[in-house]
Protein backbone atom coordinates (compact mmCIF):
# COMPACT_ATOMS: atom_id res chain seq x y z
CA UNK A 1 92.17 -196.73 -83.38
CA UNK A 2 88.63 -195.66 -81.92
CA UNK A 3 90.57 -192.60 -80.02
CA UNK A 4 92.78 -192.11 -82.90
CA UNK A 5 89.33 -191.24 -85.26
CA UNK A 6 87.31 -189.98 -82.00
CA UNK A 7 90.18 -187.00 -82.10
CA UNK A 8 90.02 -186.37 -85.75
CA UNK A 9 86.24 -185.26 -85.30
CA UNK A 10 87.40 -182.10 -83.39
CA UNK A 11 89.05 -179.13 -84.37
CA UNK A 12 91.18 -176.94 -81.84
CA UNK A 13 91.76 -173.31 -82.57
CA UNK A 14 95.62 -172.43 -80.96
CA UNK A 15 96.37 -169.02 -80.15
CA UNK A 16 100.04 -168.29 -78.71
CA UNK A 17 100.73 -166.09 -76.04
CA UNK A 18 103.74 -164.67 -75.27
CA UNK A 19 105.36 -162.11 -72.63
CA UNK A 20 108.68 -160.46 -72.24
CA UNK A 21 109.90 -159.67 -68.79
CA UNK A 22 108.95 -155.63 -69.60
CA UNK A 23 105.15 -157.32 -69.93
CA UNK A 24 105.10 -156.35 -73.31
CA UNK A 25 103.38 -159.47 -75.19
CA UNK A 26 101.89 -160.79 -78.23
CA UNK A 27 99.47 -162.92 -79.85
CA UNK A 28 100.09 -165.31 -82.35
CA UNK A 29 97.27 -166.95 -84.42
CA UNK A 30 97.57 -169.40 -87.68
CA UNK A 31 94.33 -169.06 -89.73
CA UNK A 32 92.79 -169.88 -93.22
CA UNK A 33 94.76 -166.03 -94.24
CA UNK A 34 97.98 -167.31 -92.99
CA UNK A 35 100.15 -166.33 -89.62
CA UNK A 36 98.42 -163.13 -87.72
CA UNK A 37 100.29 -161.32 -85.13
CA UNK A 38 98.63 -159.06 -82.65
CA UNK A 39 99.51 -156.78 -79.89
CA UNK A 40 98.22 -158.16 -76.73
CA UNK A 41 97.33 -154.49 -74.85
CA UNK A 42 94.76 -156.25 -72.46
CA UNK A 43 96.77 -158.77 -71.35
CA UNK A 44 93.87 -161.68 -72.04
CA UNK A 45 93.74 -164.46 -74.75
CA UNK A 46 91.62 -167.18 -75.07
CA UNK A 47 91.65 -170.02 -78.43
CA UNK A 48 88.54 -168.78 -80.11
CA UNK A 49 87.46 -166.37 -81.54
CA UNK A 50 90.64 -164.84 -82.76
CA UNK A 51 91.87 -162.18 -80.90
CA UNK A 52 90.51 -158.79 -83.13
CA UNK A 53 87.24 -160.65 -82.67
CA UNK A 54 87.53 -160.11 -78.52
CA UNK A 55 89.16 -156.47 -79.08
CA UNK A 56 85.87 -155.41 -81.30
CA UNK A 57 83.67 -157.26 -78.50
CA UNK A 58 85.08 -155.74 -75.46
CA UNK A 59 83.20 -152.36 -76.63
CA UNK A 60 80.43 -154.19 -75.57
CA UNK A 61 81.00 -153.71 -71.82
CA UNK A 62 82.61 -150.05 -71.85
CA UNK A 63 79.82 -149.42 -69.13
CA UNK A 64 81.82 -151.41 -66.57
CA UNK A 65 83.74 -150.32 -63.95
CA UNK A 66 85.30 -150.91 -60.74
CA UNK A 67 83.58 -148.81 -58.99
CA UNK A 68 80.20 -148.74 -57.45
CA UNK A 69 77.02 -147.09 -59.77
CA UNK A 70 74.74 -143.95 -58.28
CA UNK A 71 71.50 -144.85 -57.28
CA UNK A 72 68.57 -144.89 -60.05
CA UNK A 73 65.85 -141.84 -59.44
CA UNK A 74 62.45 -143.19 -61.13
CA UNK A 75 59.51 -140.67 -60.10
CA UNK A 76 59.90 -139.89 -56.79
CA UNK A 77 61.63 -143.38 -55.65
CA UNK A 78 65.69 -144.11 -55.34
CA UNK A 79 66.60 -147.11 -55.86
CA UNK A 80 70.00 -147.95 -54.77
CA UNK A 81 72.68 -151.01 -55.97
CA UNK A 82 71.94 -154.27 -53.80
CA UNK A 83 74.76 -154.33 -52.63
CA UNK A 84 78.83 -154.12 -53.63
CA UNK A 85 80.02 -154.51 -57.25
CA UNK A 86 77.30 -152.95 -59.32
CA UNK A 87 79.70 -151.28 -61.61
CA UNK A 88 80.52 -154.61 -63.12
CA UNK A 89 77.06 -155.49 -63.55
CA UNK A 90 76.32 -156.99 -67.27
CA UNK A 91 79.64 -158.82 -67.19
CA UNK A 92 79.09 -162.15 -68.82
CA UNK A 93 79.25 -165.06 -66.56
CA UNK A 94 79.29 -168.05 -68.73
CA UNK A 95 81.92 -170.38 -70.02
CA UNK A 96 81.89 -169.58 -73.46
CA UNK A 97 85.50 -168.42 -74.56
CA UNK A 98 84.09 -164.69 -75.70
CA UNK A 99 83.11 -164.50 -72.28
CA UNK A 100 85.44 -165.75 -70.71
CA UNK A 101 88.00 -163.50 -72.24
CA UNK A 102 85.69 -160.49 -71.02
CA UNK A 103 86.09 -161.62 -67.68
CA UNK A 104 89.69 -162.22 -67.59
CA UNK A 105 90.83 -158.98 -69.51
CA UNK A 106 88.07 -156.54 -66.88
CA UNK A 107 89.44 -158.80 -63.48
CA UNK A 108 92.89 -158.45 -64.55
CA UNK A 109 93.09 -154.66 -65.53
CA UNK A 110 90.74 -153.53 -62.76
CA UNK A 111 92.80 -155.19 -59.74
CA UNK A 112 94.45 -152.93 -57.84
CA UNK A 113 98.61 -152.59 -58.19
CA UNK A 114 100.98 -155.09 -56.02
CA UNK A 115 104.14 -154.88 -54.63
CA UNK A 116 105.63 -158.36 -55.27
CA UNK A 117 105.50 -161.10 -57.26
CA UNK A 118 104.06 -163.46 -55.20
CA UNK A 119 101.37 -161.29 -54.06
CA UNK A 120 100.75 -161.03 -58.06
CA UNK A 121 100.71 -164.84 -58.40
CA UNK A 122 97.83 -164.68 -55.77
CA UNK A 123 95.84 -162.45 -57.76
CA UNK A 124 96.81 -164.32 -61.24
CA UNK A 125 94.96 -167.65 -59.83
CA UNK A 126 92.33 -165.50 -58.13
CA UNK A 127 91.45 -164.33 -61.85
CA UNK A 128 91.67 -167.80 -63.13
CA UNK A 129 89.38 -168.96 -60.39
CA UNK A 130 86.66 -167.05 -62.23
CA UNK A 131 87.28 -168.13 -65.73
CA UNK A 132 87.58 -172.55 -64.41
CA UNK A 133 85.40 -174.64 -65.96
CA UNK A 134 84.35 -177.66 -63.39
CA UNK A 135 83.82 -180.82 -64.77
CA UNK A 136 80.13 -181.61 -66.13
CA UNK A 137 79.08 -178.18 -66.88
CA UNK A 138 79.75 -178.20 -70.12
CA UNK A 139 79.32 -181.52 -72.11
CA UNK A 140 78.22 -183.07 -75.65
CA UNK A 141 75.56 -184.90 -76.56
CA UNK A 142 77.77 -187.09 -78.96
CA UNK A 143 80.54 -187.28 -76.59
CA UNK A 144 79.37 -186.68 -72.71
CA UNK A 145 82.74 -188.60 -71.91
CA UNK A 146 84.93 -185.78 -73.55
CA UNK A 147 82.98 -182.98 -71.25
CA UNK A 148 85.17 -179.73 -71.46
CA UNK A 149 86.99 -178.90 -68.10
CA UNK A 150 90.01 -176.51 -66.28
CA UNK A 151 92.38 -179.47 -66.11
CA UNK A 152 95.21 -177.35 -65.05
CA UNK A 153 95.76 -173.80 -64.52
CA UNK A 154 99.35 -171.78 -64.73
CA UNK A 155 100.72 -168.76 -63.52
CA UNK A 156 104.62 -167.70 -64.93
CA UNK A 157 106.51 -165.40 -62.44
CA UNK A 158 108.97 -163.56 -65.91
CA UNK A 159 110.99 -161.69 -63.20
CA UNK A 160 112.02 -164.85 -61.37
CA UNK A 161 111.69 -167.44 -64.03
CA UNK A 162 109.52 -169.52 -61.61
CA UNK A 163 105.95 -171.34 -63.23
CA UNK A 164 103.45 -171.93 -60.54
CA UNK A 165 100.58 -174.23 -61.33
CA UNK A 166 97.87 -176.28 -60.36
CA UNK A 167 95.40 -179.01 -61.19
CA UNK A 168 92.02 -179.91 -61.20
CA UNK A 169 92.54 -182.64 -58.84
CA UNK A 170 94.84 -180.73 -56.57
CA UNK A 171 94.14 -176.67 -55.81
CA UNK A 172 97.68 -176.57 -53.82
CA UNK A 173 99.79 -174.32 -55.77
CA UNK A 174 103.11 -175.30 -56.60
CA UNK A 175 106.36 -173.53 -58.14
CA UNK A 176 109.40 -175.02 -60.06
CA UNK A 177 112.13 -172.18 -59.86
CA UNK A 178 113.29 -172.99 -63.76
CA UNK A 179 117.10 -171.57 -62.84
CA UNK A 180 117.82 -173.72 -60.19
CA UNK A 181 117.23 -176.43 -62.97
CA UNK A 182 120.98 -177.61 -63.99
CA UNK A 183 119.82 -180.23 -66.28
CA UNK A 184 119.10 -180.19 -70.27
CA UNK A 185 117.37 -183.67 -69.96
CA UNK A 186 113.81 -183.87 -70.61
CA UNK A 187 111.83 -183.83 -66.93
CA UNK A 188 108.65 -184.45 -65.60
CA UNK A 189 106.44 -184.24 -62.16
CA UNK A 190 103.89 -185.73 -60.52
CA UNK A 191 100.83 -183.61 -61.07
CA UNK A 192 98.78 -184.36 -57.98
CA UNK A 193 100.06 -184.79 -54.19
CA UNK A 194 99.40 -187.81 -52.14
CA UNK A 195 97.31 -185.89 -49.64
CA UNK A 196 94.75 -184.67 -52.94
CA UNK A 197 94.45 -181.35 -51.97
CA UNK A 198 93.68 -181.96 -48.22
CA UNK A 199 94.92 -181.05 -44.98
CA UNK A 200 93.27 -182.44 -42.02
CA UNK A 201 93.51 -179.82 -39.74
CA UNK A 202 91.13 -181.04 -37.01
CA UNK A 203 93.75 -181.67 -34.09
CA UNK A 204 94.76 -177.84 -34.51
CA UNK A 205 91.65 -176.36 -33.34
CA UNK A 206 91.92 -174.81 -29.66
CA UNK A 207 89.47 -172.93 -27.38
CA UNK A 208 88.79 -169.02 -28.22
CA UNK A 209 88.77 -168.35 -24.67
CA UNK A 210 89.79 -170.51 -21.63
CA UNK A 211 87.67 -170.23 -18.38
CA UNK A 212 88.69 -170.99 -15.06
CA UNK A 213 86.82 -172.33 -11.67
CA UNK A 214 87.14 -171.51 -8.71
């Protein structure tokens, strides 16, 4: 009963995404104005705020860019970027969902092309890497039990039909190839390996070089 009422005190925006295999997809929101359908042309979606919210914000950050800025020239001194990535300074790093979004829709449109789909899984978790939310960061003072947290993160493969995922617990990613199922009963899978995520990999260490006496 105490969970049952503890649930009631929250309310969850959803916000469904989906992709054909041309990677043509859309957005599909239920507000207080009724069912809302949106083109999905930066590939991103988050559960709040709804999605022409994010579109409007992303003019926010049109300075970005992949690629490196020119040095500043103040007076007679040049003061150059410290370092790589200065074209994406300004992009929001907090776990807010606005901001989150930002990061997700820039990562994910300024990666460069790839050949195959696994190398595109690769880069799909690599983007979701910077959008995870570890546990404790974000909490409540009501509820610090209920702290917000990347539970589980998924990438689909549309060409092969294969989901790939991941868990908190775990980082190994793992695949279910959903042709190869032959089965319309309801199925289910262990979330997190016996190992946890850990390979000891001690014993395979060698020497860089091997010296010999005489």
């Amino acid at each position: 009963m105490f969970a049952g009422k503890l649930v009631l005190e929250f309310s969850f925006d959803e916000h469904y995404s989906i992709t054909d295999k041309t990677g043509e997809g859309i957005v599909i929101e239920f507000t207080k104005n009724g069912r809302l359908v949106h083109e999905n042309t930066v590939g991103a979606v988050t559960n709040a705020p709804p999605y022409d919210f994010h579109m409007l914000n992303l003019r926010n950050y049109v300075p970005l860019s992949k690629y490196a800025h020119q040095e500043l020239v103040l007076g007679h001194t040049h003061f150059k970027p410290t370092g790589e990535g200065s074209g994406l300074l300004g992009m929001p790093g907090d776990m807010t969902p606005t901001s989150r979004f930002v990061r997700a829709a820039i990562l994910a449109n300024f990666a460069a092309p790839l050949e195959t789909s696994k190398q595109a899984i690769k880069m799909a978790f690599h983007i979701l890497n910077t959008v995870d939310i570890p546990h404790g960061v974000i909490s409540d003072h009501k509820h610090e039990d209920l702290a917000d947290y990347t539970s589980w993160a998924v990438a689909k493969d549309l060409t092969n039909n294969a989901l790939y995922f991941r868990t908190y617990e775990d980082l190994t990613i793992r695949v279910v190839y959903l042709d190869n199922i032959k089965t319309e009963r309801k199925l289910k899978i262990k979330m997190a390996s016996p190992t946890d995520g850990f390979k000891d990999v001690t014993d395979d260490m060698v020497p860089t070089e091997t010296h010999t006496e005489l």
